[in-house]
N, C-alpha and C. Protein backbone atom coordinates (compact mmCIF):
# COMPACT_ATOMS: atom_id res chain seq x y z
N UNK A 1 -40.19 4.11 126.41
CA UNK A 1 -40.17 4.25 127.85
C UNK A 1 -40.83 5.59 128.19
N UNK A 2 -42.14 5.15 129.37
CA UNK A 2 -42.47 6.61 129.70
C UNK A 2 -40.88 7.17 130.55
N UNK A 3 -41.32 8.78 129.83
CA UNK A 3 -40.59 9.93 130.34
C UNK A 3 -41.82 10.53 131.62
N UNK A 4 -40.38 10.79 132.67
CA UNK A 4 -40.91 11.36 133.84
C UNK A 4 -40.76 12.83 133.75
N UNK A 5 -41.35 13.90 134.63
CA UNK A 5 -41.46 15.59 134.25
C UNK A 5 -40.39 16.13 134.19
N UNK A 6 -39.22 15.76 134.71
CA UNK A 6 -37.74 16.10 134.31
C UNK A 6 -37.30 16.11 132.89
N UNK A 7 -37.96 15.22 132.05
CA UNK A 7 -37.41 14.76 130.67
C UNK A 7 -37.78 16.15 129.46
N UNK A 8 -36.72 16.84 129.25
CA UNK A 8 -37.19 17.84 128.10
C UNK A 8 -37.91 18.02 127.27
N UNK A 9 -38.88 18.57 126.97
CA UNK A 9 -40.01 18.67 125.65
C UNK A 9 -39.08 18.54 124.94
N UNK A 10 -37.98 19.33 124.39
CA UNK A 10 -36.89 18.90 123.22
C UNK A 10 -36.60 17.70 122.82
N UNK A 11 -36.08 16.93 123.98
CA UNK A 11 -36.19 15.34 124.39
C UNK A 11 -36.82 14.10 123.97
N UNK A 12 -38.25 15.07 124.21
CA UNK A 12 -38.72 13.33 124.18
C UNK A 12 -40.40 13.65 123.14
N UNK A 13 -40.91 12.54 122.62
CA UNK A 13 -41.73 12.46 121.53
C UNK A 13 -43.09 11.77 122.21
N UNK A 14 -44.18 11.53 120.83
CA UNK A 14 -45.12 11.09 121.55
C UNK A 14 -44.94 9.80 120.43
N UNK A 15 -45.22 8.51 120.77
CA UNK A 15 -45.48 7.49 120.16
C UNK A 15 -46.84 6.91 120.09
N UNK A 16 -47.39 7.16 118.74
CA UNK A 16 -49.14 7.13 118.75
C UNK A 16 -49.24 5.76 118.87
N UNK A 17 -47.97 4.59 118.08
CA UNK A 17 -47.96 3.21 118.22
C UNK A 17 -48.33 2.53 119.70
N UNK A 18 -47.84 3.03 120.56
CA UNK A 18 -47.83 2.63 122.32
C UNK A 18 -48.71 3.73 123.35
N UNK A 19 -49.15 4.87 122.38
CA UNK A 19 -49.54 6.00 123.48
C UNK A 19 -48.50 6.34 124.06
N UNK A 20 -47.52 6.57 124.33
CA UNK A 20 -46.40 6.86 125.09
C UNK A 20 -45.84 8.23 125.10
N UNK A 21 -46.16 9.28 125.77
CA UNK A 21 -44.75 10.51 125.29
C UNK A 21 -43.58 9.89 126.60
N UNK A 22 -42.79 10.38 125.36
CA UNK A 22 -41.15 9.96 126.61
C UNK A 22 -40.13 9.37 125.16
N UNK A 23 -39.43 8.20 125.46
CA UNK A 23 -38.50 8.18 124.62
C UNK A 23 -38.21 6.83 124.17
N UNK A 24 -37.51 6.33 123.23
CA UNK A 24 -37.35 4.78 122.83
C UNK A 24 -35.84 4.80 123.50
N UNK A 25 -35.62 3.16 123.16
CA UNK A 25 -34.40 3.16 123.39
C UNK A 25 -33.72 1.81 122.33
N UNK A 26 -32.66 1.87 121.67
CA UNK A 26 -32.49 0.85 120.83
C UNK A 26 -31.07 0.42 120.99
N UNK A 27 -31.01 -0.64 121.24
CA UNK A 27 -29.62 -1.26 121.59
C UNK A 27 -29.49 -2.31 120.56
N UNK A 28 -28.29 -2.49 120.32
CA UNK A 28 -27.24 -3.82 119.62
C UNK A 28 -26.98 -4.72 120.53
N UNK A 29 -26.86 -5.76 120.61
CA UNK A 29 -26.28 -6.69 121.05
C UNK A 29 -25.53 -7.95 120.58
N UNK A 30 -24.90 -8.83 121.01
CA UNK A 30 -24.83 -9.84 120.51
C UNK A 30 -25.48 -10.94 121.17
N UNK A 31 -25.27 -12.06 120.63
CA UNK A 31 -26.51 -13.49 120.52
C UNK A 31 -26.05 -14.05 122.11
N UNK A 32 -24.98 -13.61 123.06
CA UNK A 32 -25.08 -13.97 124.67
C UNK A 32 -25.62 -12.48 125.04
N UNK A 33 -26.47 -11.47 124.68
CA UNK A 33 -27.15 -10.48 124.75
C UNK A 33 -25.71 -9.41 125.44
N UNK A 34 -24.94 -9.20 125.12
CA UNK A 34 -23.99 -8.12 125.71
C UNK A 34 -24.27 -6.93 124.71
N UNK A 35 -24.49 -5.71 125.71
CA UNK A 35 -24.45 -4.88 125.04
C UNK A 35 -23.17 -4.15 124.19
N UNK A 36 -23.93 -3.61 123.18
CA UNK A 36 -22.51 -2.94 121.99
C UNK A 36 -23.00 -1.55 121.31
N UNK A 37 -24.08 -1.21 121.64
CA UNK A 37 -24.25 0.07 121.46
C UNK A 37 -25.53 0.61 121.88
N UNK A 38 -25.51 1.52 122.35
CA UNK A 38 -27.29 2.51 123.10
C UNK A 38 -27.18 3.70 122.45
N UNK A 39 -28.96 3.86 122.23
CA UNK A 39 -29.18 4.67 121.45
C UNK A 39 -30.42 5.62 121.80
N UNK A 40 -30.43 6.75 122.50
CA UNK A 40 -31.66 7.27 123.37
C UNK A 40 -32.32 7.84 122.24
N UNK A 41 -33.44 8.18 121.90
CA UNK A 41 -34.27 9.42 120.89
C UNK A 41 -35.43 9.20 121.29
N UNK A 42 -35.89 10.38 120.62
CA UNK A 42 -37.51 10.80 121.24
C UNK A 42 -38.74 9.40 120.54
N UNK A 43 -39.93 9.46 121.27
CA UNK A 43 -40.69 8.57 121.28
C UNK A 43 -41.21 8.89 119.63
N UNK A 44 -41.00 9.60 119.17
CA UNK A 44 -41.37 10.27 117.93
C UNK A 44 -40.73 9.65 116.52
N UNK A 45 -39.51 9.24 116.98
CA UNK A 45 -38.85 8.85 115.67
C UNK A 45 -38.98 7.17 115.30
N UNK A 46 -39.09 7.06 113.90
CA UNK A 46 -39.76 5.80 113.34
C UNK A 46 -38.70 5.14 114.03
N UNK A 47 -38.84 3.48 114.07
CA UNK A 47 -37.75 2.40 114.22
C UNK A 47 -37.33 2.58 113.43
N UNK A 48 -37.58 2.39 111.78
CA UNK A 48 -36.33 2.52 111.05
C UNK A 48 -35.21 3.75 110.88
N UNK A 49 -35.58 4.94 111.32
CA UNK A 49 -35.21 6.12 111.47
C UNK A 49 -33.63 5.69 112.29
N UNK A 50 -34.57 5.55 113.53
CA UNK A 50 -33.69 5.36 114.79
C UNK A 50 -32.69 3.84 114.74
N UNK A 51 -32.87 3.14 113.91
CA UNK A 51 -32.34 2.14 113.63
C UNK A 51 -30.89 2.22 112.35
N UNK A 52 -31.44 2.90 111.31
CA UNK A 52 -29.91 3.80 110.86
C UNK A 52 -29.06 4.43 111.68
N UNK A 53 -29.81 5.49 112.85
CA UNK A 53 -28.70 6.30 113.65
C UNK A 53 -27.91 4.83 114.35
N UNK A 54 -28.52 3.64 114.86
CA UNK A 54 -27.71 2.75 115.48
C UNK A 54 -26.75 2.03 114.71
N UNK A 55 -27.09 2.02 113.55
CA UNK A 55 -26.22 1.16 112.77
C UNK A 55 -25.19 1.76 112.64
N UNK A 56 -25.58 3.57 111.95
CA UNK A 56 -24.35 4.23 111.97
C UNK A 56 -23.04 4.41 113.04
N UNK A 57 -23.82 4.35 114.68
CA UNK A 57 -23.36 4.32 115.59
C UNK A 57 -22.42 3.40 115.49
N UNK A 58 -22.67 1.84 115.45
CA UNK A 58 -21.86 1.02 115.64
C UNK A 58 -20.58 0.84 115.06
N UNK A 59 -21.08 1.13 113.56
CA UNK A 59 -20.20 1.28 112.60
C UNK A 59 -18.95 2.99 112.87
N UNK A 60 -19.51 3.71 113.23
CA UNK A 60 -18.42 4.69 113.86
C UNK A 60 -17.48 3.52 115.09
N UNK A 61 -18.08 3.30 115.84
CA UNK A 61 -17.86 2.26 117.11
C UNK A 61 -16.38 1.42 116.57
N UNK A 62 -17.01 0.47 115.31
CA UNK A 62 -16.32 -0.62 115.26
C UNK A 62 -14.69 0.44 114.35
N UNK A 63 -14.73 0.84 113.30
CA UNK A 63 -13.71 1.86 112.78
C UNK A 63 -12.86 2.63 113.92
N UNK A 64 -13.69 3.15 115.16
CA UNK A 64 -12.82 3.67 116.23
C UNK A 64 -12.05 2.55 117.22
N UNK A 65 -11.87 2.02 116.42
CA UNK A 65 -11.47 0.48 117.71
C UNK A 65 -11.97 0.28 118.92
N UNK A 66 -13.37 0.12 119.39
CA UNK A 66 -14.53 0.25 120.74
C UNK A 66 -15.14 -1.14 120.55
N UNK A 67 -15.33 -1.33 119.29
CA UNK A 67 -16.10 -2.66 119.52
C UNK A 67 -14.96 -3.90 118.46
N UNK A 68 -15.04 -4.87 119.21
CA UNK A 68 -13.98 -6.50 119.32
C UNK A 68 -14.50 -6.58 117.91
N UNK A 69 -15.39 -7.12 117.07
CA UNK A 69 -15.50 -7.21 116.07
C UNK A 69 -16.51 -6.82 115.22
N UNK A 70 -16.03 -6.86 114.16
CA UNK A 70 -16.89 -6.16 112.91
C UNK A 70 -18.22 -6.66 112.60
N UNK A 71 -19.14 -5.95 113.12
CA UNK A 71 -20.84 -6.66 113.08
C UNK A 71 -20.99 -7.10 111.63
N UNK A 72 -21.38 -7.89 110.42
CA UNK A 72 -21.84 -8.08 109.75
C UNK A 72 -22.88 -9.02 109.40
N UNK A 73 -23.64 -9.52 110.05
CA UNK A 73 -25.14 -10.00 110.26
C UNK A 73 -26.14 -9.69 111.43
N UNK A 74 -26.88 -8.92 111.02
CA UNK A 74 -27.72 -8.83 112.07
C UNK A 74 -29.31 -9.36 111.88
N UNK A 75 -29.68 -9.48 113.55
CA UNK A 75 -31.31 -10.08 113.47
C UNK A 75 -32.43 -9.15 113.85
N UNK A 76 -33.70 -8.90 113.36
CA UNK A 76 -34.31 -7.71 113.44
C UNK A 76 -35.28 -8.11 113.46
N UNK A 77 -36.69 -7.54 113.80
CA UNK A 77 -38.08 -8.01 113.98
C UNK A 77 -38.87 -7.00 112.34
N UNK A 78 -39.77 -7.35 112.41
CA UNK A 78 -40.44 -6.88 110.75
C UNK A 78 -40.82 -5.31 110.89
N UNK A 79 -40.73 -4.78 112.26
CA UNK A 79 -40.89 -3.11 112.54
C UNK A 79 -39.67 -3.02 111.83
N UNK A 80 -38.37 -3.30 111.07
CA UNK A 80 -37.48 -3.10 110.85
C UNK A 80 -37.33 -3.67 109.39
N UNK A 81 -38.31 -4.11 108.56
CA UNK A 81 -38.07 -4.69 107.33
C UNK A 81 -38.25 -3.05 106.42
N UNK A 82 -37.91 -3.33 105.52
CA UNK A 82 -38.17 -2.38 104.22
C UNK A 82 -37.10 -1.55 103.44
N UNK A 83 -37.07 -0.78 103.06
CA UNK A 83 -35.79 0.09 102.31
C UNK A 83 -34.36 0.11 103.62
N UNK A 84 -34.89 -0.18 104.86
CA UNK A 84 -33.26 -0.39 105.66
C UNK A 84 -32.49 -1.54 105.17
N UNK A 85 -32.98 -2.65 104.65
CA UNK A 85 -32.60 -3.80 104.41
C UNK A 85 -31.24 -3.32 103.41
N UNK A 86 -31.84 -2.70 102.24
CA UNK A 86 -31.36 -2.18 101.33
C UNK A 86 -30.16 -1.27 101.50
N UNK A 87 -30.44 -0.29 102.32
CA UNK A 87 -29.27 0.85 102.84
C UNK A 87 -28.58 0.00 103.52
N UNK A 88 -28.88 -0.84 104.99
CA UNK A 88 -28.20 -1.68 105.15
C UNK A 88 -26.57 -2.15 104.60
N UNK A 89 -27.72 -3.15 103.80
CA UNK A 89 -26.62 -3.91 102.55
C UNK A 89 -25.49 -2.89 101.43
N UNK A 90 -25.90 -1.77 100.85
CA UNK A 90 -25.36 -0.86 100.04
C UNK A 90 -24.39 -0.16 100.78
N UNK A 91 -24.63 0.62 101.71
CA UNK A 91 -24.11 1.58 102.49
C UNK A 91 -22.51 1.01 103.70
N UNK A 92 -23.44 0.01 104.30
CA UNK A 92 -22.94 -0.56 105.62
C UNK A 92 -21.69 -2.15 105.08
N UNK A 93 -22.41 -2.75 104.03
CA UNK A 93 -21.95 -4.02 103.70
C UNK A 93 -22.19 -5.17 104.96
N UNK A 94 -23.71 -4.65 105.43
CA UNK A 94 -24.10 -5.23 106.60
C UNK A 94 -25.75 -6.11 105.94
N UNK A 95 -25.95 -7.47 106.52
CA UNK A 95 -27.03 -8.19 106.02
C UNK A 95 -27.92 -8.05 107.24
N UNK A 96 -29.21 -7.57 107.20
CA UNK A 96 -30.16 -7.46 107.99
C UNK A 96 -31.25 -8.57 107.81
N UNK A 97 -30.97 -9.86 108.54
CA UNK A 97 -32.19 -10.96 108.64
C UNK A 97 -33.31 -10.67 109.38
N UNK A 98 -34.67 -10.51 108.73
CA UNK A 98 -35.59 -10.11 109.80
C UNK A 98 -36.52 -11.69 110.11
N UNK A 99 -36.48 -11.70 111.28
CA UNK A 99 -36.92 -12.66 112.27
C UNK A 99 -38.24 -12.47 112.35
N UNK A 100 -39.34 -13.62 111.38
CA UNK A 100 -40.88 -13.41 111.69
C UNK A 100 -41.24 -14.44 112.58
N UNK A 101 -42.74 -13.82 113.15
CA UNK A 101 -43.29 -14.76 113.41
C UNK A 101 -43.83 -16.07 112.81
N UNK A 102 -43.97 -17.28 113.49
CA UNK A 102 -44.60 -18.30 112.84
C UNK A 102 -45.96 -17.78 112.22
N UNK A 103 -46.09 -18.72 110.69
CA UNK A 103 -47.68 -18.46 110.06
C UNK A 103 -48.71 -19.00 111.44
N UNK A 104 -50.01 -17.93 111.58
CA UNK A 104 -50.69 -19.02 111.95
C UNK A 104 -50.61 -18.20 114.02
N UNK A 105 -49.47 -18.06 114.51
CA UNK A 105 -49.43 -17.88 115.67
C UNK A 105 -50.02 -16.79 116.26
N UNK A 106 -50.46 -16.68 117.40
CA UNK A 106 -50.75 -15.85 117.90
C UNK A 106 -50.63 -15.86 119.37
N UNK A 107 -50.78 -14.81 119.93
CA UNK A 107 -49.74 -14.33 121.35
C UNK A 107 -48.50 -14.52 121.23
N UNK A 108 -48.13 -14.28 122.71
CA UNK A 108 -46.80 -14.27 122.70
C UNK A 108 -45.92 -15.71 122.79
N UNK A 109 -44.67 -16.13 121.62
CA UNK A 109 -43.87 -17.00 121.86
C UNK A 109 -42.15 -16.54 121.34
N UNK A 110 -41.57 -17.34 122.44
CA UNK A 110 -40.42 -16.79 122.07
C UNK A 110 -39.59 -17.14 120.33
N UNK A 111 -39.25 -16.33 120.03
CA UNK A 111 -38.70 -16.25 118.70
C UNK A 111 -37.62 -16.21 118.52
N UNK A 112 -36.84 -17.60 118.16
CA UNK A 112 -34.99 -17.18 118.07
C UNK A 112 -34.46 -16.34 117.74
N UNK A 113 -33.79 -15.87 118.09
CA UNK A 113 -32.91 -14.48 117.78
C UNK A 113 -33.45 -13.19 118.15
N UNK A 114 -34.13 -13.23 118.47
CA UNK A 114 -34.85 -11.78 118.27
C UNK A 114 -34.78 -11.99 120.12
N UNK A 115 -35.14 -12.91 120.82
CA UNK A 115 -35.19 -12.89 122.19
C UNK A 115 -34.34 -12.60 122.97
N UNK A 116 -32.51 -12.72 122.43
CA UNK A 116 -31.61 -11.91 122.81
C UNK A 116 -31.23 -10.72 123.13
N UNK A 117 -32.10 -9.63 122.23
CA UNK A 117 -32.52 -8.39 122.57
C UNK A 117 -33.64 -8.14 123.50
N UNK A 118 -34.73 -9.16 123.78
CA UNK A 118 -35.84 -8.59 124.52
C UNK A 118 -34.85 -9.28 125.66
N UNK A 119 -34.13 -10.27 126.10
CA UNK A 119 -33.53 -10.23 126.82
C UNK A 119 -32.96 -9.55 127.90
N UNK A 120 -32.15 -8.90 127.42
CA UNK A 120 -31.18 -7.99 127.34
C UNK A 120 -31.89 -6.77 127.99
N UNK A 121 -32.45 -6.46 127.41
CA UNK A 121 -33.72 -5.68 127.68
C UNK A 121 -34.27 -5.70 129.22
N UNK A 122 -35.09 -6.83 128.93
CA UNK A 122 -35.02 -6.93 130.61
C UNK A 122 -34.19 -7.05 131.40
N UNK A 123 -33.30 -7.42 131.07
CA UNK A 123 -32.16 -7.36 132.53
C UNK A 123 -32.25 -5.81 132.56
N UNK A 124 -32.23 -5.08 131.47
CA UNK A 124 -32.19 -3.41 132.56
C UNK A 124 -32.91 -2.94 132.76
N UNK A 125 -34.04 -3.63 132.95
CA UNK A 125 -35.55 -2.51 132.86
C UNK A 125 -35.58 -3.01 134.98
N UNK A 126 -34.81 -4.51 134.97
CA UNK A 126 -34.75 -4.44 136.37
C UNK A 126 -34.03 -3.58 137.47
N UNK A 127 -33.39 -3.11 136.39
CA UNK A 127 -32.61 -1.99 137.20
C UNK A 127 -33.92 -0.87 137.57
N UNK A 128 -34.13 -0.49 138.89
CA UNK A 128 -35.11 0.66 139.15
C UNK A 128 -35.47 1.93 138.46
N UNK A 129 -33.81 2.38 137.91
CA UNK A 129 -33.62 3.82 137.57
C UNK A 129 -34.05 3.79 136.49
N UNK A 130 -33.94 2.76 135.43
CA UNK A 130 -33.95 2.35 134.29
C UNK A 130 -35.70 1.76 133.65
N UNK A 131 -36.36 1.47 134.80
CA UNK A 131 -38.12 1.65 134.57
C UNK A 131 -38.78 2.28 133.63
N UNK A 132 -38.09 3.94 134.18
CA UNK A 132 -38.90 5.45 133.52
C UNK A 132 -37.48 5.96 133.19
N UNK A 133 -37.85 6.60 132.50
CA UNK A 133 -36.92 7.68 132.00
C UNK A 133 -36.87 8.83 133.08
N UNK A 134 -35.76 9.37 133.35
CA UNK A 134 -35.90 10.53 134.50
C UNK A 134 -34.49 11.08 134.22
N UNK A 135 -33.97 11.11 132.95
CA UNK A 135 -32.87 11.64 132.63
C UNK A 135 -33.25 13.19 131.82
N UNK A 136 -32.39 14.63 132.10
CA UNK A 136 -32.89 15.50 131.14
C UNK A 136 -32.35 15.28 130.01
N UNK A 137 -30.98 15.15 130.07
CA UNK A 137 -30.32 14.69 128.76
C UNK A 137 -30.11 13.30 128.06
N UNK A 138 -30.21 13.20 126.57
CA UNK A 138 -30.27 11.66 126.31
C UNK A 138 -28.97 10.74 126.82
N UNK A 139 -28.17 11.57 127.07
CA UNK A 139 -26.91 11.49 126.70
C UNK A 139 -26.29 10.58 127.77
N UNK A 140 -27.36 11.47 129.03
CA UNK A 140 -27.20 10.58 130.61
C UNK A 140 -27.91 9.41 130.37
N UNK A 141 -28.89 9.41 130.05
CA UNK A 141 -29.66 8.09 130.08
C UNK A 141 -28.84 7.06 129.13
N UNK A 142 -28.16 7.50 128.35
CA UNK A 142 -27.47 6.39 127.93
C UNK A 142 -26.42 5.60 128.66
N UNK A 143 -25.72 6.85 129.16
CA UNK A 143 -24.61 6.71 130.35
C UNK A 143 -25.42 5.29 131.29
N UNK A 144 -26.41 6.14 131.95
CA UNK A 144 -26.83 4.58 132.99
C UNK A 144 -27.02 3.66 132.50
N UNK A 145 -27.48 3.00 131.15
CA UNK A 145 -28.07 1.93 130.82
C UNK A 145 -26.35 1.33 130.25
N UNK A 146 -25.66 2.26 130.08
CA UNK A 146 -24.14 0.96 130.00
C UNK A 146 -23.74 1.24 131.10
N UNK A 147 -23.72 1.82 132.03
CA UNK A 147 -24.03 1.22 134.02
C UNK A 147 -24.38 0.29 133.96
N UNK A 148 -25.69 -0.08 133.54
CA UNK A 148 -26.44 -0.87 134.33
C UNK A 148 -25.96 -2.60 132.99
N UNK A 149 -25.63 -2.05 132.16
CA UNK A 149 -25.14 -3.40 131.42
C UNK A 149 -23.90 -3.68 132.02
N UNK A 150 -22.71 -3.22 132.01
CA UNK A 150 -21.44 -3.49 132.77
C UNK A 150 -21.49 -4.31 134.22
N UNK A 151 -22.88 -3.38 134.83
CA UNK A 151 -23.16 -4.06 136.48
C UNK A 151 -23.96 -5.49 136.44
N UNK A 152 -24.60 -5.65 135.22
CA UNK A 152 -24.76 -6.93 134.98
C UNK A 152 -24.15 -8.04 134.35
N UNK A 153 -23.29 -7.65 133.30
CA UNK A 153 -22.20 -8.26 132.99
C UNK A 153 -21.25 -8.69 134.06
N UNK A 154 -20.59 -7.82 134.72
CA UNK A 154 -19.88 -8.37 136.12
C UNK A 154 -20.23 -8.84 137.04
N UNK A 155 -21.83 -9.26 137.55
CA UNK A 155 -22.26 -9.93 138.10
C UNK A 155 -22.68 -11.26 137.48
N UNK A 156 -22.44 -11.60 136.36
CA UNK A 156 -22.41 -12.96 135.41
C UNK A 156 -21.34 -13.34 135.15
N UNK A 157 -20.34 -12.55 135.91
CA UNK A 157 -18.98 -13.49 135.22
C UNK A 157 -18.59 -14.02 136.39
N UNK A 158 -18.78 -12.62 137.15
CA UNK A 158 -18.22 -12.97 138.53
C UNK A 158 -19.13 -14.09 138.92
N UNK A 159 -20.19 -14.30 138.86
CA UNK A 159 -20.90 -15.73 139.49
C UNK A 159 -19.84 -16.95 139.75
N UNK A 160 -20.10 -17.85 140.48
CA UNK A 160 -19.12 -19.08 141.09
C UNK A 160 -20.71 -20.69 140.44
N UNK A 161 -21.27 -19.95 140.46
CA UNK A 161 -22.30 -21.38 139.76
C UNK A 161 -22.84 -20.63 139.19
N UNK A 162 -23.97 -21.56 138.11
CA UNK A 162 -24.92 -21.35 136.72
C UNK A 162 -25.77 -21.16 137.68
N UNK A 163 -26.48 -19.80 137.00
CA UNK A 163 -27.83 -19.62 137.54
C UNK A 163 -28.76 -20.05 137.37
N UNK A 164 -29.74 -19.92 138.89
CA UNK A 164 -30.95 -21.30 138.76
C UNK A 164 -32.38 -20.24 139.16
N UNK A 165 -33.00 -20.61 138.73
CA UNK A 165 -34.31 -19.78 139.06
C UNK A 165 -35.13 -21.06 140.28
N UNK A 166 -35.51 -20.30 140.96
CA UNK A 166 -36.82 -21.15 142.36
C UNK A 166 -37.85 -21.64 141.93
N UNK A 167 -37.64 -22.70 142.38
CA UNK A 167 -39.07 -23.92 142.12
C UNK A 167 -40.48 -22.87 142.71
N UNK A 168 -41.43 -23.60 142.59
CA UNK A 168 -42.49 -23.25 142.89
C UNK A 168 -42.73 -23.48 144.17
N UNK A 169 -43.18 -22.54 144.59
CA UNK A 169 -43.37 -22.27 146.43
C UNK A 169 -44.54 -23.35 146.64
N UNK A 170 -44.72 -23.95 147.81
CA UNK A 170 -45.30 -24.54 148.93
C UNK A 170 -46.21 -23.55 149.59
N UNK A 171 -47.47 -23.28 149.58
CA UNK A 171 -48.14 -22.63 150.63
C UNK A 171 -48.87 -23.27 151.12
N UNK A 172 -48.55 -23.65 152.77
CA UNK A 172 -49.44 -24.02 153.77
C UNK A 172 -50.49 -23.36 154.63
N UNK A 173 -51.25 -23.82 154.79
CA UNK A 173 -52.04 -23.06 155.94
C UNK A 173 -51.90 -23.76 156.88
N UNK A 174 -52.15 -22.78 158.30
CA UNK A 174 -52.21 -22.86 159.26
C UNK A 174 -53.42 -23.45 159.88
């Protein structure tokens, strides 16, 4: 996520992968996309880097009694294959399935499991605040984005019908 001029040089990194200076953001979820853990760091640090600090996270999480149950399978995209698999499994007693693409495909199609997180994802990127980064500390920006999951969670439960997306508009001329 681009970082806006508020965001600390301390803060935030440059990501040569996206061009980006500003910051990542890496969340857990589960497979109805609810969030279970956020994780702010600079645009600088590898996925797998930043993907131990989450695991570790959770795993503090689940031992402190915060999270309902004990993660032990997770789904991951191939930015996430290699010696984590391993620490993973050794360390955590956690199995990391990484979710490829089909042989052969190209552009974009949705990919089971893995779409729960890009999901998820978007529901908070619709949040305005949540666009750009404009937090100085990581600490806040984490704060809003479980705002902004809670405010979407309670607007899905609270719903009274299944949500429907709008047909395709009619344009007439005059």
């Amino acid at each position: 996520i681009k970082g806006a001029d508020t965001v600390g040089v301390d803060t935030r990194g440059y990501d040569a992968g996206k061009k980006i200076n500003g910051r990542k953001r890496f969340i857990a979820t589960d497979t109805l996309g609810l969030l279970l853990v956020v994780l702010v760091l600079p645009a600088s640090v590898q996925d797998r880097d930043g993907a131990k600090q989450l695991l570790l996270e959770l795993r503090h999480r689940q031992r402190m009694g915060r999270t309902v149950r004990l993660v032990r399978h997770l789904f991951a995209d191939s930015g996430f294959a290699g010696k984590l698999l391993d620490w993973a499994h050794t360390l955590l007693n956690t199995t990391i399935e990484i979710v490829r693409k089909p042989p052969g495909q190209k552009g974009f199609a949705v990919i089971p499991r893995r779409w729960a997180v890009e999901r998820t994802l978007a529901w908070l990127t619709s949040y305005r605040r949540l666009a750009r980064d404009y937090e100085r500390h990581p600490a806040t920006a984490e704060a809003i984005i479980r705002w902004a999951a809670i405010t979407t969670m309670t607007r899905r439960i609270a719903r009274t019908q299944p949500a429907t997306r709008p047909g395709p508009r009619q344009f007439t001329t005059p």
